[in-house]
C-alpha atoms as a PDB file:
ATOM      1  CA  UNK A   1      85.150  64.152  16.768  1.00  0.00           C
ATOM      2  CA  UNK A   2      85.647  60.834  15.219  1.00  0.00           C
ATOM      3  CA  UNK A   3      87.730  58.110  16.523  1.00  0.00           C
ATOM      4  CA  UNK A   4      90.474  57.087  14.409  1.00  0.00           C
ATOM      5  CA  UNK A   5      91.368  53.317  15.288  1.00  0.00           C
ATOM      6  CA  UNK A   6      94.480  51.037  13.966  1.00  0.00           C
ATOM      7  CA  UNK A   7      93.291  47.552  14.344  1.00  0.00           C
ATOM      8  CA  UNK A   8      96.402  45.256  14.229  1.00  0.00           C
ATOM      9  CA  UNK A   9      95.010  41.345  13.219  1.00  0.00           C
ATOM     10  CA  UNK A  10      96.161  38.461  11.522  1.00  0.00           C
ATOM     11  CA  UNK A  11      93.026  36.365  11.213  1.00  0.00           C
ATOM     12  CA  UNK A  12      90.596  38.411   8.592  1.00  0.00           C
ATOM     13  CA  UNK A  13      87.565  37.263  10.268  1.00  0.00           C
ATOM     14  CA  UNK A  14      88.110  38.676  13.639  1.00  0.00           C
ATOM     15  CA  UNK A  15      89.402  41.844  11.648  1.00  0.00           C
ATOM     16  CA  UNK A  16      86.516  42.240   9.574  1.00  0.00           C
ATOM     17  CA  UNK A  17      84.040  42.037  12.708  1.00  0.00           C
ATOM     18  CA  UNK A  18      85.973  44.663  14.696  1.00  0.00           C
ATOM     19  CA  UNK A  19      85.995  46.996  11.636  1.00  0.00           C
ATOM     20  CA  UNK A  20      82.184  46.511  10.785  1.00  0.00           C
ATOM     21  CA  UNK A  21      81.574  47.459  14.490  1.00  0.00           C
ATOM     22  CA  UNK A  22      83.445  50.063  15.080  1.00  0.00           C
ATOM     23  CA  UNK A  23      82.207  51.415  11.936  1.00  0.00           C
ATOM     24  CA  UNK A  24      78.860  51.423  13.220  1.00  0.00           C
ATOM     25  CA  UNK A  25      79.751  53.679  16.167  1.00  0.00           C
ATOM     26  CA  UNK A  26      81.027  55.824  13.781  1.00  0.00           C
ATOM     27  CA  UNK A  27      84.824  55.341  13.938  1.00  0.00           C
ATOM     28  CA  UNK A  28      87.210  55.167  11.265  1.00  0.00           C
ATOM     29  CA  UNK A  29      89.179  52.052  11.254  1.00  0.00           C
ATOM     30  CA  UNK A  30      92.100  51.375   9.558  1.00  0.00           C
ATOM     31  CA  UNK A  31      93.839  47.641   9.450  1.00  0.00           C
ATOM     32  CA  UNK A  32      97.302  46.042   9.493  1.00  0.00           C
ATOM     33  CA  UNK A  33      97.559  41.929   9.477  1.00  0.00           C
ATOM     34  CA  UNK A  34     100.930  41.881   9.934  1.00  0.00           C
ATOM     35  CA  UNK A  35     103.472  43.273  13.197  1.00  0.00           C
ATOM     36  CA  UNK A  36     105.791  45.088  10.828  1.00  0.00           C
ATOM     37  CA  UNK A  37     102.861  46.905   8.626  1.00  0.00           C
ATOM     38  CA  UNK A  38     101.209  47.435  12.215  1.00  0.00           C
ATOM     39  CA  UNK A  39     103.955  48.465  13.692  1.00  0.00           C
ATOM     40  CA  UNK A  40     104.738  51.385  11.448  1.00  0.00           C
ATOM     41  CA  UNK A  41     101.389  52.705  10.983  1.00  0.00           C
ATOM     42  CA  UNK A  42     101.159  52.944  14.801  1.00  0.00           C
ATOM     43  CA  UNK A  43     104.592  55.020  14.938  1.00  0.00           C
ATOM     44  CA  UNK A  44     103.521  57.370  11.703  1.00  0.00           C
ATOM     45  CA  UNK A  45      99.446  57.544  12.108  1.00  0.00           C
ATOM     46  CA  UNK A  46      97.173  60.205  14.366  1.00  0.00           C
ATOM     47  CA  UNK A  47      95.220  57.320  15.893  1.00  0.00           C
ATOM     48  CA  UNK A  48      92.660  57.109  19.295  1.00  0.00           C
ATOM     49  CA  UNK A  49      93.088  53.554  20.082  1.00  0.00           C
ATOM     50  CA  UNK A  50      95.245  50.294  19.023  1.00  0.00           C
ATOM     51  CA  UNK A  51      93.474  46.739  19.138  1.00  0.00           C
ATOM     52  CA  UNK A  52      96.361  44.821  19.027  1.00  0.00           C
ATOM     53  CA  UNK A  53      96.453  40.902  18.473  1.00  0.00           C
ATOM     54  CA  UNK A  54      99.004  39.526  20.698  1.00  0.00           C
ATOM     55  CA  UNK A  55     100.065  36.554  18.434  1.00  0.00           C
ATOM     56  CA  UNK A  56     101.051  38.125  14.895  1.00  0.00           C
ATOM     57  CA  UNK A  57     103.508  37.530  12.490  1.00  0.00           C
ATOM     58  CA  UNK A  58     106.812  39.033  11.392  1.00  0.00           C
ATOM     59  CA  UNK A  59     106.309  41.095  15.049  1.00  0.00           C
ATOM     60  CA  UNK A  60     104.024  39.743  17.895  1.00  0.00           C
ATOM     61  CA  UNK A  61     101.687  42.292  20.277  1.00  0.00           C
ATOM     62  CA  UNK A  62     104.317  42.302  23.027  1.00  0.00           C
ATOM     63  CA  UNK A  63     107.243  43.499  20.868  1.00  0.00           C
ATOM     64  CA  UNK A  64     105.002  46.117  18.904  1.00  0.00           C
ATOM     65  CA  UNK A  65     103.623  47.411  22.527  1.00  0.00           C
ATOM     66  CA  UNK A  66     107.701  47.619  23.645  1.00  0.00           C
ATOM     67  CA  UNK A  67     108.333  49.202  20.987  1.00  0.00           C
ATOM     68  CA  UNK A  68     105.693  52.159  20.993  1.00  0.00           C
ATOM     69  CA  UNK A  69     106.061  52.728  24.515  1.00  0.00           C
ATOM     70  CA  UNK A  70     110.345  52.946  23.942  1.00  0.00           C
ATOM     71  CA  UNK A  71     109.699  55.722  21.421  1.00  0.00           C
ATOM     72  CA  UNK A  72     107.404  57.200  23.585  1.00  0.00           C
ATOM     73  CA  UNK A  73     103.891  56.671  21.639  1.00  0.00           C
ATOM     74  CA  UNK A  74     101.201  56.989  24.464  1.00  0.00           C
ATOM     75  CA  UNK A  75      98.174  55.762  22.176  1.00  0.00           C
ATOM     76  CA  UNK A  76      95.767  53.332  24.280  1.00  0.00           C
ATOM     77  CA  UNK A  77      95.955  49.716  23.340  1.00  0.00           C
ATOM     78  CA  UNK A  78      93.465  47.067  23.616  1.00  0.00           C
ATOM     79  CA  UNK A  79      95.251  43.724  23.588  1.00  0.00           C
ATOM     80  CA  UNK A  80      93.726  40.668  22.029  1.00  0.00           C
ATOM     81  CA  UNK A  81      94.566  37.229  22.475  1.00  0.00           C
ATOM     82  CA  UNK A  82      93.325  33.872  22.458  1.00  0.00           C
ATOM     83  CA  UNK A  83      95.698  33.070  24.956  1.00  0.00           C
ATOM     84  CA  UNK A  84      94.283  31.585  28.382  1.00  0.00           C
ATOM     85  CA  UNK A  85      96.902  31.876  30.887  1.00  0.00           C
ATOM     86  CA  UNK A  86      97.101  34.812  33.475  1.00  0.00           C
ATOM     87  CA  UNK A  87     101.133  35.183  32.769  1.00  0.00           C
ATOM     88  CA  UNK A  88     100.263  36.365  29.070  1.00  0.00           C
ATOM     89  CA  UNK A  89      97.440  38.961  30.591  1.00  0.00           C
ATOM     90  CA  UNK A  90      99.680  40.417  32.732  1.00  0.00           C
ATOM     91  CA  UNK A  91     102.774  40.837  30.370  1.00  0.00           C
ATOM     92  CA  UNK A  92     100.836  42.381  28.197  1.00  0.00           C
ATOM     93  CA  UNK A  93      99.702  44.781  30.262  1.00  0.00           C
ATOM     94  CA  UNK A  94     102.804  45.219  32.108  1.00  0.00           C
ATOM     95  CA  UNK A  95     104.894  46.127  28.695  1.00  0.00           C
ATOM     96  CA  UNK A  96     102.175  48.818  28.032  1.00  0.00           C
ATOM     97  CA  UNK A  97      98.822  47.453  27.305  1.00  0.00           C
ATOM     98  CA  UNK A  98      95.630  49.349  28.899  1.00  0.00           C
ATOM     99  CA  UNK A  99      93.155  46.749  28.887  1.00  0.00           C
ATOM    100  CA  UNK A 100      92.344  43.259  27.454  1.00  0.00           C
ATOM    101  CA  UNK A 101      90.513  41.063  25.876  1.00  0.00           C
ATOM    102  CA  UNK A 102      90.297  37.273  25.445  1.00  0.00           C
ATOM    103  CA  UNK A 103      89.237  35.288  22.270  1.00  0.00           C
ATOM    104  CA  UNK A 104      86.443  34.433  21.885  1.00  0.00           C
ATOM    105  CA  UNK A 105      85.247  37.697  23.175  1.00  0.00           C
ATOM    106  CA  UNK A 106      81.480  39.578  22.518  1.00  0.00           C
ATOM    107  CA  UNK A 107      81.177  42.621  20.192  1.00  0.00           C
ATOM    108  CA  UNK A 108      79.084  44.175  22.984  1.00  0.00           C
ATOM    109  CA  UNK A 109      81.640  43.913  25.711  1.00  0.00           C
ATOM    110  CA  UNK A 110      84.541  44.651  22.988  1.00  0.00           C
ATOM    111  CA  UNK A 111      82.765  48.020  22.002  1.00  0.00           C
ATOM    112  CA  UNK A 112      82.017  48.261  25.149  1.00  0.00           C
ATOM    113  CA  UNK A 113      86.144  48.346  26.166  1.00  0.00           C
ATOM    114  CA  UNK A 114      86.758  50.399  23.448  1.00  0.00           C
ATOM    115  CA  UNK A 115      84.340  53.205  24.485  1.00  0.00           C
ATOM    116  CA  UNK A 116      85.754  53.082  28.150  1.00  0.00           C
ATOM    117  CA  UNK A 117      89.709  53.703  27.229  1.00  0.00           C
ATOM    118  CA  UNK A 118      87.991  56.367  24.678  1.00  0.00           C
ATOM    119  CA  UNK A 119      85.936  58.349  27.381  1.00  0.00           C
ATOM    120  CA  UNK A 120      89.134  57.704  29.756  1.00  0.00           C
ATOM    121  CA  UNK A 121      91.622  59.279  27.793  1.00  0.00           C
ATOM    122  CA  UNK A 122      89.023  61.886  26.386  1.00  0.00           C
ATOM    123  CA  UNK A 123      88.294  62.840  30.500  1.00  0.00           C
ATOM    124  CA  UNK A 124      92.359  62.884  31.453  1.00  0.00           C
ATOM    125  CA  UNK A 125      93.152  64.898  28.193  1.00  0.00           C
ATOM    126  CA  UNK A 126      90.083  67.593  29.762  1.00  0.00           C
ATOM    127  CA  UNK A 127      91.165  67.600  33.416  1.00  0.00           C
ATOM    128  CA  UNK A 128      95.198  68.270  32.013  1.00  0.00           C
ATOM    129  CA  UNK A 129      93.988  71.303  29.838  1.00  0.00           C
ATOM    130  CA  UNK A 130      91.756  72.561  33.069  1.00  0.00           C
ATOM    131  CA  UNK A 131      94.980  72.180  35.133  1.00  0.00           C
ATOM    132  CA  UNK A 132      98.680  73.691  34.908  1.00  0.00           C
ATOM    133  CA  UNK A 133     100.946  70.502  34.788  1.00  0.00           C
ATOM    134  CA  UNK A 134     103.787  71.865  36.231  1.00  0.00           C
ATOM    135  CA  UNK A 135     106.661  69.616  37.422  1.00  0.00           C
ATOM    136  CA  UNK A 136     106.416  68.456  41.036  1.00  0.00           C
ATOM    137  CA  UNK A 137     109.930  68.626  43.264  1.00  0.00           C
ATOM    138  CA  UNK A 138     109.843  66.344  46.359  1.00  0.00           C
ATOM    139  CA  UNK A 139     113.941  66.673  47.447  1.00  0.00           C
ATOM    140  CA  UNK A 140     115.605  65.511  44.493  1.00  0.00           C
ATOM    141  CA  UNK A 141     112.968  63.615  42.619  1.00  0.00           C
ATOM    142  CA  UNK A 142     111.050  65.568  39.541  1.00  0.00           C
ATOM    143  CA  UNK A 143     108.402  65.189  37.819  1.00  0.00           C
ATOM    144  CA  UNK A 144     107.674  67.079  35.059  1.00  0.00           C
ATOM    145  CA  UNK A 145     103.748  65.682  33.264  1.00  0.00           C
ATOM    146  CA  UNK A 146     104.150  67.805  29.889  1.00  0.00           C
ATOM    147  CA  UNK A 147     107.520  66.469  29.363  1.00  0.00           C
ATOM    148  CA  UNK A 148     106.682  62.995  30.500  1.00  0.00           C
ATOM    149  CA  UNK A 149     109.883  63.209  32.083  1.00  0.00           C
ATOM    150  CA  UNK A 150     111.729  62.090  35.554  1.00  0.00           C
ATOM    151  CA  UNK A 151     114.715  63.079  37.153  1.00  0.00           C
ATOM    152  CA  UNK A 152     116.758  62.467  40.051  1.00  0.00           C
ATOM    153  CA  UNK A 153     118.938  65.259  40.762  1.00  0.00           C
ATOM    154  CA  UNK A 154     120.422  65.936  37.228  1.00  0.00           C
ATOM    155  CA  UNK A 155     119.760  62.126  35.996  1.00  0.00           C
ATOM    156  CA  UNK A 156     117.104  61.282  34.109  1.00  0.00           C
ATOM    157  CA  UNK A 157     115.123  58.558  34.770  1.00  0.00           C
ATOM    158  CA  UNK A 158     113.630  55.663  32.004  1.00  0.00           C
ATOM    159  CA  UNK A 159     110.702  54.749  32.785  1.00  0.00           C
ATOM    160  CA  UNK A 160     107.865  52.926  30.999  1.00  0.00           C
ATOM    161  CA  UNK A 161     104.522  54.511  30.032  1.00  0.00           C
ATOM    162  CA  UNK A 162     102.813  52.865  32.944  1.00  0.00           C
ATOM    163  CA  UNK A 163     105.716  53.172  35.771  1.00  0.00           C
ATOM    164  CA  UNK A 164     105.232  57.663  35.029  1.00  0.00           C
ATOM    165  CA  UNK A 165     101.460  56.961  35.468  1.00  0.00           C
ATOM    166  CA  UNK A 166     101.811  55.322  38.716  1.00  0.00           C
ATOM    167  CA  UNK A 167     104.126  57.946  39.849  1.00  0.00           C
ATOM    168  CA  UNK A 168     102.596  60.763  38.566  1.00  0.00           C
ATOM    169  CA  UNK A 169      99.760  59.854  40.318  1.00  0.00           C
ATOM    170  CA  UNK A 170     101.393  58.943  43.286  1.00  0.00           C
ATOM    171  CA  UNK A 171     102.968  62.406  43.096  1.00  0.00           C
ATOM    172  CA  UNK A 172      99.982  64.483  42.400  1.00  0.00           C
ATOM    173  CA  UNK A 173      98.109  62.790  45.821  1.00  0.00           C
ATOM    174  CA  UNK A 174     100.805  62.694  48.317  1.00  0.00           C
ATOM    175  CA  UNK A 175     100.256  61.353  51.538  1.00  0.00           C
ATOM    176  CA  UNK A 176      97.060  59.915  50.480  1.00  0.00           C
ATOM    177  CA  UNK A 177      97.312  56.063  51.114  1.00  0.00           C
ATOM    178  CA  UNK A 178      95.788  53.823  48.130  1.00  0.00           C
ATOM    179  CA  UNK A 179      94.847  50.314  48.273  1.00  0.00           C
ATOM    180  CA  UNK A 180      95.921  47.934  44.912  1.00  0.00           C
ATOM    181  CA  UNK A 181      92.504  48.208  43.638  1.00  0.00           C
ATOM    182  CA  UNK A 182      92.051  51.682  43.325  1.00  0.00           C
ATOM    183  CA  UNK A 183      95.628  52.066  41.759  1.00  0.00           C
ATOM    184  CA  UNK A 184      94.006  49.449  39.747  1.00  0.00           C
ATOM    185  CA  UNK A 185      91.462  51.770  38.397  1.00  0.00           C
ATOM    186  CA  UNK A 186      92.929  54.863  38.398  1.00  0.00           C
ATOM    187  CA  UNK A 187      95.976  53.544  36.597  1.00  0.00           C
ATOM    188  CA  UNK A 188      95.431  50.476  34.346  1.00  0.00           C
ATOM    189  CA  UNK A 189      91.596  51.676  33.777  1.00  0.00           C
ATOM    190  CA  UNK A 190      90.247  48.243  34.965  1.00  0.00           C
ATOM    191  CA  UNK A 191      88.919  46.577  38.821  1.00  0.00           C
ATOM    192  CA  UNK A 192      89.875  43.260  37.657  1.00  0.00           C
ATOM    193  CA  UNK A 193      90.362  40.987  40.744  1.00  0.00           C
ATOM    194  CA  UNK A 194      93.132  38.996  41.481  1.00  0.00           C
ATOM    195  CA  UNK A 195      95.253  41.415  39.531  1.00  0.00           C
ATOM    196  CA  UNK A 196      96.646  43.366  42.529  1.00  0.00           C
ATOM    197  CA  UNK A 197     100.529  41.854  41.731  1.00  0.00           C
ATOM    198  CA  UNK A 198     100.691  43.794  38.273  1.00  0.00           C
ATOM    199  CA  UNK A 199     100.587  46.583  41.133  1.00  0.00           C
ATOM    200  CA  UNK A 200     103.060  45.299  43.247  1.00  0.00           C
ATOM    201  CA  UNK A 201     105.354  44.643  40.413  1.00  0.00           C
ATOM    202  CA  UNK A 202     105.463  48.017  39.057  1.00  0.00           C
ATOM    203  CA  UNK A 203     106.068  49.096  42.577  1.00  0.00           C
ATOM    204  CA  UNK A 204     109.111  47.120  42.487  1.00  0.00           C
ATOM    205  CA  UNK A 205     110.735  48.611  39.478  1.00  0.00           C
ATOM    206  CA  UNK A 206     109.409  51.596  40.481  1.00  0.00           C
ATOM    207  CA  UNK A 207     111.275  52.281  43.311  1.00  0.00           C
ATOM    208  CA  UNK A 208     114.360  50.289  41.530  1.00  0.00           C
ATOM    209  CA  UNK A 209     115.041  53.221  39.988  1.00  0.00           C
ATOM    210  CA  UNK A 210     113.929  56.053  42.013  1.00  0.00           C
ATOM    211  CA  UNK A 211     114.705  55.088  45.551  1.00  0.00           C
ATOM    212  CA  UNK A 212     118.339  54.742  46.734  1.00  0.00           C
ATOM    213  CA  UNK A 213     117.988  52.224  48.460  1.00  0.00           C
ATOM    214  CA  UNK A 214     114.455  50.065  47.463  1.00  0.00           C
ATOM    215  CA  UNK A 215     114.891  48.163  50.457  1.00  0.00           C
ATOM    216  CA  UNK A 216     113.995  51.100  52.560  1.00  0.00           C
ATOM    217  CA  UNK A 217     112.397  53.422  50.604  1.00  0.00           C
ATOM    218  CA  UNK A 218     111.987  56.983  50.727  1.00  0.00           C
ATOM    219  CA  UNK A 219     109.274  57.999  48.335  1.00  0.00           C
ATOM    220  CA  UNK A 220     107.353  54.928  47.519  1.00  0.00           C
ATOM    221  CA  UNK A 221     105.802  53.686  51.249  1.00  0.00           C
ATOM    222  CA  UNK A 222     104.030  50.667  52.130  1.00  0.00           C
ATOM    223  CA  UNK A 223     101.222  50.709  54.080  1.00  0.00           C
ATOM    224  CA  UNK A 224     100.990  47.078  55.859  1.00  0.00           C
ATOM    225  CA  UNK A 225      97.486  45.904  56.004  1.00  0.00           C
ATOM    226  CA  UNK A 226      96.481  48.435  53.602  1.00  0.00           C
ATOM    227  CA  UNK A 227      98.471  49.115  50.302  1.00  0.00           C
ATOM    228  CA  UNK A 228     100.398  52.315  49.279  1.00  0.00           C
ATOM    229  CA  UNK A 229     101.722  55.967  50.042  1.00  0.00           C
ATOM    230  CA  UNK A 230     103.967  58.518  47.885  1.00  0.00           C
ATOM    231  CA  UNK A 231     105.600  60.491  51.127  1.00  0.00           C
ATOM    232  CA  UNK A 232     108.424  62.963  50.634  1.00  0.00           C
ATOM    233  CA  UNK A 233     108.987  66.511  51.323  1.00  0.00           C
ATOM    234  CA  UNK A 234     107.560  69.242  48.290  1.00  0.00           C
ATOM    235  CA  UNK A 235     110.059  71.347  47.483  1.00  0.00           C
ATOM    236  CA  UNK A 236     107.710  73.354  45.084  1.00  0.00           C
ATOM    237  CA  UNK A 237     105.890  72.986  41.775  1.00  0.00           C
ATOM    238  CA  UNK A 238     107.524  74.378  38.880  1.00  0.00           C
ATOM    239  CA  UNK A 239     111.459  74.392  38.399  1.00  0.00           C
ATOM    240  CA  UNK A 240     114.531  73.679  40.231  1.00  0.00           C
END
């Protein structure tokens, strides 16, 4: 099936090198060089992948990202920037952003990124249709994967894209005790070192909003020396 892709780029040159690459893999790309423009094709088009410039005008990468995730549009995004410093990195990809890349960057490691978060999403859309996703009950917490939906006793709970994907997968292994670096990979898609505090800071909002008391909590566990558990008691999978 081909890969549609919105690329999302002020300057033309880095646009037009992008396009003529992906084009080559056989992917149809279509381009926006402005936030706003970008911004609505990404909420009205059918599309595989964003490449997203951070810096943009009329609406910057961080704002459109916000955005999409708010309305609850789950497309992959590659950010772009030709920003240096790790605090841009990480707020990109703590807003919503799957992976990265930094200007000046290679077309063989861009494709390269671009095939990965394809063959990811292509392998987690297979194992969900091999699988019932029913919603998982541990006391009062729910979890429901179809609906992309949380709830704590009859509350629902906002959380961003990448805050359900911790817990879901926190959730679907409980018990199991993960270090940063393979929540790492099996959440944000990358082994990047260094990067292990975008995994303690999700923790922390996290459990602001699901444990009572995120001082001491009761779902969320850390493991000293080691990293993290989901604990709780299963209730059952399926409804209340």
């Amino acid at each position: 099936m081909i890969k549609n892709i919105l690329v999302i780029e002020d300057n033309p040159d880095i646009a037009h090198l992008v396009t003529v690459n992906l084009c080559s893999k056989q992917m149809h790309v279509d381009h926006a060089s402005d936030g706003e423009v970008g911004l609505k094709m990404a909420l009205t088009g059918r599309y595989h992948l964003l490449i997203l410039d951070l810096m943009l005008p009329e609406i910057d990468g961080l704002d459109i990202c916000r955005t999409l995730r708010r309305e609850k549009v789950y497309t992959p995004v590659l950010m772009l920037t030709a920003r240096t410093s790790e605090l841009d990195r990480v707020l990109g990809l703590e807003v919503g952003a799957d992976d990265y890349l930094t200007k000046p960057f290679s077309v063989p490691e861009m494709v390269a990124r671009v095939n990965a978060i394809l063959r990811r999403t292509d392998q987690y859309q297979s194992s969900q249709s091999k699988q019932e996703s029913s919603p998982l009950q541990f006391g009062e917490l729910r979890v429901d994967p179809d609906k992309h939906q949380v709830q704590l006793g009859n509350k629902n709970i906002e959380l961003t894209s990448k805050e359900f994907d911790l817990l879901l997968h926190f959730a679907s292994h409980p018990e199991r005790v993960f270090t940063r670096s393979q929540l790492l990979d099996s959440v944000w898609g990358y082994g990047h070192a260094g990067y292990e505090h975008t995994v303690n800071s999700h923790i922390n909002r996290l459990r602001s909003k699901i444990e009572a008391d995120p001082a001491k909590p009761q779902y969320v566990i850390t493991v000293w020396g080691v990293g993290y558990k989901f604990t709780g008691n299963e209730v059952r999978e399926g409804g209340i």
